[in-house]
N, C-alpha and C. Protein backbone atom coordinates (compact mmCIF):
# COMPACT_ATOMS: atom_id res chain seq x y z
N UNK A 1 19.28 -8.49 24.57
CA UNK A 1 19.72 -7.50 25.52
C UNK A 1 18.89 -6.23 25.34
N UNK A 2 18.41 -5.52 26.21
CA UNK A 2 17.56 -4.59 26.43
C UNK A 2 18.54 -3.26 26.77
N UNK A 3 18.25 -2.03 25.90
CA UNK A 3 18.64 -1.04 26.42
C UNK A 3 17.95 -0.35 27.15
N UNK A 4 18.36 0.55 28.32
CA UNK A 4 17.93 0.91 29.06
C UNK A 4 18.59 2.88 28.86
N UNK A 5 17.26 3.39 29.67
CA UNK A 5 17.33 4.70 29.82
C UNK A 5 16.96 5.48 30.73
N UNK A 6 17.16 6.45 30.83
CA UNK A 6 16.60 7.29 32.46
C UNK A 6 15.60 8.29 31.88
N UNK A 7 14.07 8.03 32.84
CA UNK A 7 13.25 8.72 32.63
C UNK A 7 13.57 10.61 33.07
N UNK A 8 12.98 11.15 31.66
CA UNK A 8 13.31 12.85 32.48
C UNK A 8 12.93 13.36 33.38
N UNK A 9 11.78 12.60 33.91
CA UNK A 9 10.55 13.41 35.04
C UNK A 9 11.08 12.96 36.07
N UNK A 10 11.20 11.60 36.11
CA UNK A 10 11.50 10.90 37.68
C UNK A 10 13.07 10.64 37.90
N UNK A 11 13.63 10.42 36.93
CA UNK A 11 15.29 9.91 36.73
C UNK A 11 15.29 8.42 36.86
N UNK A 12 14.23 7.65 37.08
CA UNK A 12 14.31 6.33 37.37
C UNK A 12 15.06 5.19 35.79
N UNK A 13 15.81 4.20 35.81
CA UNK A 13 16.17 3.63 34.85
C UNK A 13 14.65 3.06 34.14
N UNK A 14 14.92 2.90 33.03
CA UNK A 14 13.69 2.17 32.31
C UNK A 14 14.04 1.91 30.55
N UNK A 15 13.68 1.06 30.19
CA UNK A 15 13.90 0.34 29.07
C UNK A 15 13.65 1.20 27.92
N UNK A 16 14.60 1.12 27.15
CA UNK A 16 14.33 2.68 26.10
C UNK A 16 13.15 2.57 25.25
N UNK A 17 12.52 0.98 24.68
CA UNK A 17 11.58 0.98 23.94
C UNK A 17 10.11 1.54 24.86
N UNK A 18 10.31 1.71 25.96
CA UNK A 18 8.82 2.08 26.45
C UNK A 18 8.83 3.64 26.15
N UNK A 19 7.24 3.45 26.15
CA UNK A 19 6.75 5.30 25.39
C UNK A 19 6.49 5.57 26.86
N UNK A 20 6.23 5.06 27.70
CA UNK A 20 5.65 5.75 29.00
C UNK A 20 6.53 4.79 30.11
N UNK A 21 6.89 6.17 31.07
CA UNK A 21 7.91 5.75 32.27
C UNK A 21 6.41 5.09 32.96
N UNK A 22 7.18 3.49 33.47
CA UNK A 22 6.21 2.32 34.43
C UNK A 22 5.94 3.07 35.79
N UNK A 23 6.83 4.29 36.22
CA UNK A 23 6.95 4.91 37.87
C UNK A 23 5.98 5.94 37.59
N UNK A 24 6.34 6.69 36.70
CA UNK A 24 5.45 8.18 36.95
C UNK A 24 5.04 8.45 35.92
N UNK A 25 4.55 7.69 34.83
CA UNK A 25 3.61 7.92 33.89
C UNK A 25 4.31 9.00 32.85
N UNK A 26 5.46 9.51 33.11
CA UNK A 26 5.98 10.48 32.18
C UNK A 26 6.00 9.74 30.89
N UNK A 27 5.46 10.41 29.52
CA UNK A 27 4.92 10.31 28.33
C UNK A 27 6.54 10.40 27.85
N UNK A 28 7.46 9.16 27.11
CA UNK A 28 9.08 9.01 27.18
C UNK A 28 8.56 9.80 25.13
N UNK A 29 8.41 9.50 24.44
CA UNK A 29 8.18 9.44 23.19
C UNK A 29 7.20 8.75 22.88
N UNK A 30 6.11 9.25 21.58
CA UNK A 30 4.98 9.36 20.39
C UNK A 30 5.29 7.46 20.40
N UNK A 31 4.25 7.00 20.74
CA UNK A 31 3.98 5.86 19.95
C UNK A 31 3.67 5.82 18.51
N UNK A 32 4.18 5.01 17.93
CA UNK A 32 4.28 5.10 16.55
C UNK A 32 2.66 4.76 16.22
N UNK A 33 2.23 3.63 16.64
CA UNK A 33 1.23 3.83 16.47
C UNK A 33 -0.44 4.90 16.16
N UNK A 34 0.11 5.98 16.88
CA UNK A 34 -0.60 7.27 16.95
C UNK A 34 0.12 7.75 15.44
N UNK A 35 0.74 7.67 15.13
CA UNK A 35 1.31 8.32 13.94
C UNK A 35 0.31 7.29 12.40
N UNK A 36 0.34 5.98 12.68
CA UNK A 36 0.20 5.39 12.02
C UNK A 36 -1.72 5.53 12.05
N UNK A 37 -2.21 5.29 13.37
CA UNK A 37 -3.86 5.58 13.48
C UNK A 37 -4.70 7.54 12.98
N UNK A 38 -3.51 8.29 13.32
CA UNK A 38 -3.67 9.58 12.60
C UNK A 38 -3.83 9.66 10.84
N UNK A 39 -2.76 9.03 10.34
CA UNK A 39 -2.65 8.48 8.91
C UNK A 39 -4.07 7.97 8.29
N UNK A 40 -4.92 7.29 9.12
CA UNK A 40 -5.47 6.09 8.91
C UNK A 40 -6.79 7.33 8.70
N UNK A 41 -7.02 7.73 10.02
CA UNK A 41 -7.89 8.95 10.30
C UNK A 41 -8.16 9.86 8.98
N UNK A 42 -6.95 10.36 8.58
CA UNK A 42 -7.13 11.18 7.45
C UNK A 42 -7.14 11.12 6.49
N UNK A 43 -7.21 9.79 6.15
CA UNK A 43 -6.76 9.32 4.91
C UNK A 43 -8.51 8.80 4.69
N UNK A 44 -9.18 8.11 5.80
CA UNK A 44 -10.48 8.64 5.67
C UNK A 44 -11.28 9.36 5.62
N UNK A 45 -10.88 10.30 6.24
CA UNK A 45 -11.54 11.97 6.09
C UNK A 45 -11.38 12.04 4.72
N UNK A 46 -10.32 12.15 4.30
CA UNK A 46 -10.32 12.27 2.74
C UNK A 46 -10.72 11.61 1.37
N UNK A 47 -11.23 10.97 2.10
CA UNK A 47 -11.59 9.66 1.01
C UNK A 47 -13.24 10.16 0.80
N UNK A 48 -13.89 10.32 2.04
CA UNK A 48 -15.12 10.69 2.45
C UNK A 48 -15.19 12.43 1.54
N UNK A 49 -14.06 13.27 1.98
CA UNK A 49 -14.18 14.41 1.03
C UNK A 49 -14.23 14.21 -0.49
N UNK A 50 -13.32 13.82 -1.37
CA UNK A 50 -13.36 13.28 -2.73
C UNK A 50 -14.71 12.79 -2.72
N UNK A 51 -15.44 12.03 -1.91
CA UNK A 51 -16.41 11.21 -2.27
C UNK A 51 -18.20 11.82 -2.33
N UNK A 52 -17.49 12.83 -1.30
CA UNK A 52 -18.57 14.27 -1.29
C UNK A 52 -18.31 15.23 -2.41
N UNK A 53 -17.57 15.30 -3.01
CA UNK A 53 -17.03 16.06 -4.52
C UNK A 53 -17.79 15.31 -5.26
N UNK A 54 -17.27 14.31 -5.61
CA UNK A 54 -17.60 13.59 -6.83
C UNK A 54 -19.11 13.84 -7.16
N UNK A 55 -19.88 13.34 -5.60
CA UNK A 55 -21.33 13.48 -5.38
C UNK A 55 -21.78 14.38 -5.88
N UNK A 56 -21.46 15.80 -5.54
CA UNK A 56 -21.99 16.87 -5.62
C UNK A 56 -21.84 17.61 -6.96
N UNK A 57 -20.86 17.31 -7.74
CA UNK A 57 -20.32 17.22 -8.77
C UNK A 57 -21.36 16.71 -10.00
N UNK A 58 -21.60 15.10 -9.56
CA UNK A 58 -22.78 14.43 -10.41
C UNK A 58 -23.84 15.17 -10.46
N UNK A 59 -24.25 15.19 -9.22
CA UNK A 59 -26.15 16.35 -8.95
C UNK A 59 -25.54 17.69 -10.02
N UNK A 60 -24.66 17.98 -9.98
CA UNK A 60 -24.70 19.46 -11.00
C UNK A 60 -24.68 19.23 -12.08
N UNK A 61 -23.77 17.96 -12.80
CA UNK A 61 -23.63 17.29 -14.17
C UNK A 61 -25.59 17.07 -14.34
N UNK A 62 -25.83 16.25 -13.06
CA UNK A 62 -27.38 16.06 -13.95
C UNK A 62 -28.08 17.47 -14.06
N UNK A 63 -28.18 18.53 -13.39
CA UNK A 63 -29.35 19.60 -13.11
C UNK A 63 -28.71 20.45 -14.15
N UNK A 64 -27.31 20.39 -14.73
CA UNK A 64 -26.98 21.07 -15.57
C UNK A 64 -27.37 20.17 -17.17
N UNK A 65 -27.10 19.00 -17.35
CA UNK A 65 -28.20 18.08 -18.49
C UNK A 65 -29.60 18.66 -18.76
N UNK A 66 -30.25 18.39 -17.69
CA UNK A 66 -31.57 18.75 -17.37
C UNK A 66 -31.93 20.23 -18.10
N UNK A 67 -31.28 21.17 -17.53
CA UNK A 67 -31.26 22.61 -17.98
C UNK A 67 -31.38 23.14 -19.65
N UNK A 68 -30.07 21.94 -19.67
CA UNK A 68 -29.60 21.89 -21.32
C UNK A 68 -31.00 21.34 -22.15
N UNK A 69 -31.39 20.56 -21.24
CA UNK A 69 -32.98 19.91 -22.40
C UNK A 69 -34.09 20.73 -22.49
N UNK A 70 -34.17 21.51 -21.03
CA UNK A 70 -34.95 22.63 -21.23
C UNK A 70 -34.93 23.40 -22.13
N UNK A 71 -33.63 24.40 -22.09
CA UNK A 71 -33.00 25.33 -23.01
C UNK A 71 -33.39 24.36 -24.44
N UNK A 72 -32.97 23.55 -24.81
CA UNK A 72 -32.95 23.01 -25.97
C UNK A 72 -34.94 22.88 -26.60
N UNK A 73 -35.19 22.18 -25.42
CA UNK A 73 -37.22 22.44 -26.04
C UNK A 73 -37.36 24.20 -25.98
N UNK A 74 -36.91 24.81 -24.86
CA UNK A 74 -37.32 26.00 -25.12
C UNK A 74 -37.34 26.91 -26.61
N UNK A 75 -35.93 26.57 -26.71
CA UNK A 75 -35.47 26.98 -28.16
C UNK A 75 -36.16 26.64 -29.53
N UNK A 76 -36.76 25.03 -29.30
CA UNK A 76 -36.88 24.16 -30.54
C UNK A 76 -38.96 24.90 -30.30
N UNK A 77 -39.12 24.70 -29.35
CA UNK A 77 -40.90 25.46 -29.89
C UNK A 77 -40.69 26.99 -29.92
N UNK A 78 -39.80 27.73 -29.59
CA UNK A 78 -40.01 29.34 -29.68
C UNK A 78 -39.63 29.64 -31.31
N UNK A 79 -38.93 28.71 -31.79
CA UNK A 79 -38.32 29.22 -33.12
C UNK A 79 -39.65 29.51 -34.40
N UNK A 80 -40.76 28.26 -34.53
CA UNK A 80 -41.50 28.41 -35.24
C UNK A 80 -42.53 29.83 -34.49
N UNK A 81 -42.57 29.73 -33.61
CA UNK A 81 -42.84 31.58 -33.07
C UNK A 81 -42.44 32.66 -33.66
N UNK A 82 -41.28 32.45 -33.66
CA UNK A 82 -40.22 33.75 -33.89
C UNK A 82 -40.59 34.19 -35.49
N UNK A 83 -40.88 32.67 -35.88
CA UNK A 83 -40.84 32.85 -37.84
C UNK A 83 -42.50 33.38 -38.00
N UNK A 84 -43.32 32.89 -36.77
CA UNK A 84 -44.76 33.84 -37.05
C UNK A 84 -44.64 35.47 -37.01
N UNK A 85 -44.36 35.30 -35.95
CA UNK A 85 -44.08 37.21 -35.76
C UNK A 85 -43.21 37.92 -36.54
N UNK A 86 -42.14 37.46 -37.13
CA UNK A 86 -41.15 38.13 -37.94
C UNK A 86 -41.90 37.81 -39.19
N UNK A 87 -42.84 37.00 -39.51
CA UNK A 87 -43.10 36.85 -41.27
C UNK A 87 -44.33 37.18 -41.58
C-alpha cells in the first residue's frame, strides 16, 4: 500500500516517497542520495587534502635532511679551520 500526499505547489495527490511532484516539477524533499553523493564528494576532497599534506610534508622532511648534511659537512671542515686561526 502506497502512501499518498498533496503536493505544496500544485495541491495535486502524489505518492509520498517521490522527491519531485510528476505535475509541476515541485522539488517534494532532498533525495537521499544527494546527501549520500555530497559525503562521497568530500570525503574525497579530503582524502586528496591529507594526501597533499603528507606530500608536502615529505619534500620538507627531505630539504630539511639535506640541510642537516650540509650544516653537518659545513661544521665538520670549518672546525680544523677554526683550530688554525685560534692556535
Amino acid at each position: 500500500m502506497n502512501f499518498v500526499s498533496v503536493c505544496k505547489n500544485c495541491g495535486r495527490t502524489i505518492e509520498s516517497d517521490f522527491f519531485y511532484c510528476p505535475w509541476c516539477g515541485f522539488q517534494k524533499k532532498e533525495p537521499a542520495l544527494k546527501s549520500e553523493l555530497e559525503d562521497e564528494v568530500f570525503d574525497k576532497l579530503e582524502s586528496q587534502q591529507v594526501a597533499g599534506i603528507e606530500k608536502r610534508i615529505c619534500e620538507m622532511k627531505e630539504k630539511l635532511d639535506e640541510l642537516e648534511r650540509d650544516f653537518a659537512s659545513f661544521v665538520a671542515d670549518s672546525s680544523p679551520l677554526s683550530k688554525k686561526i685560534g692556535g
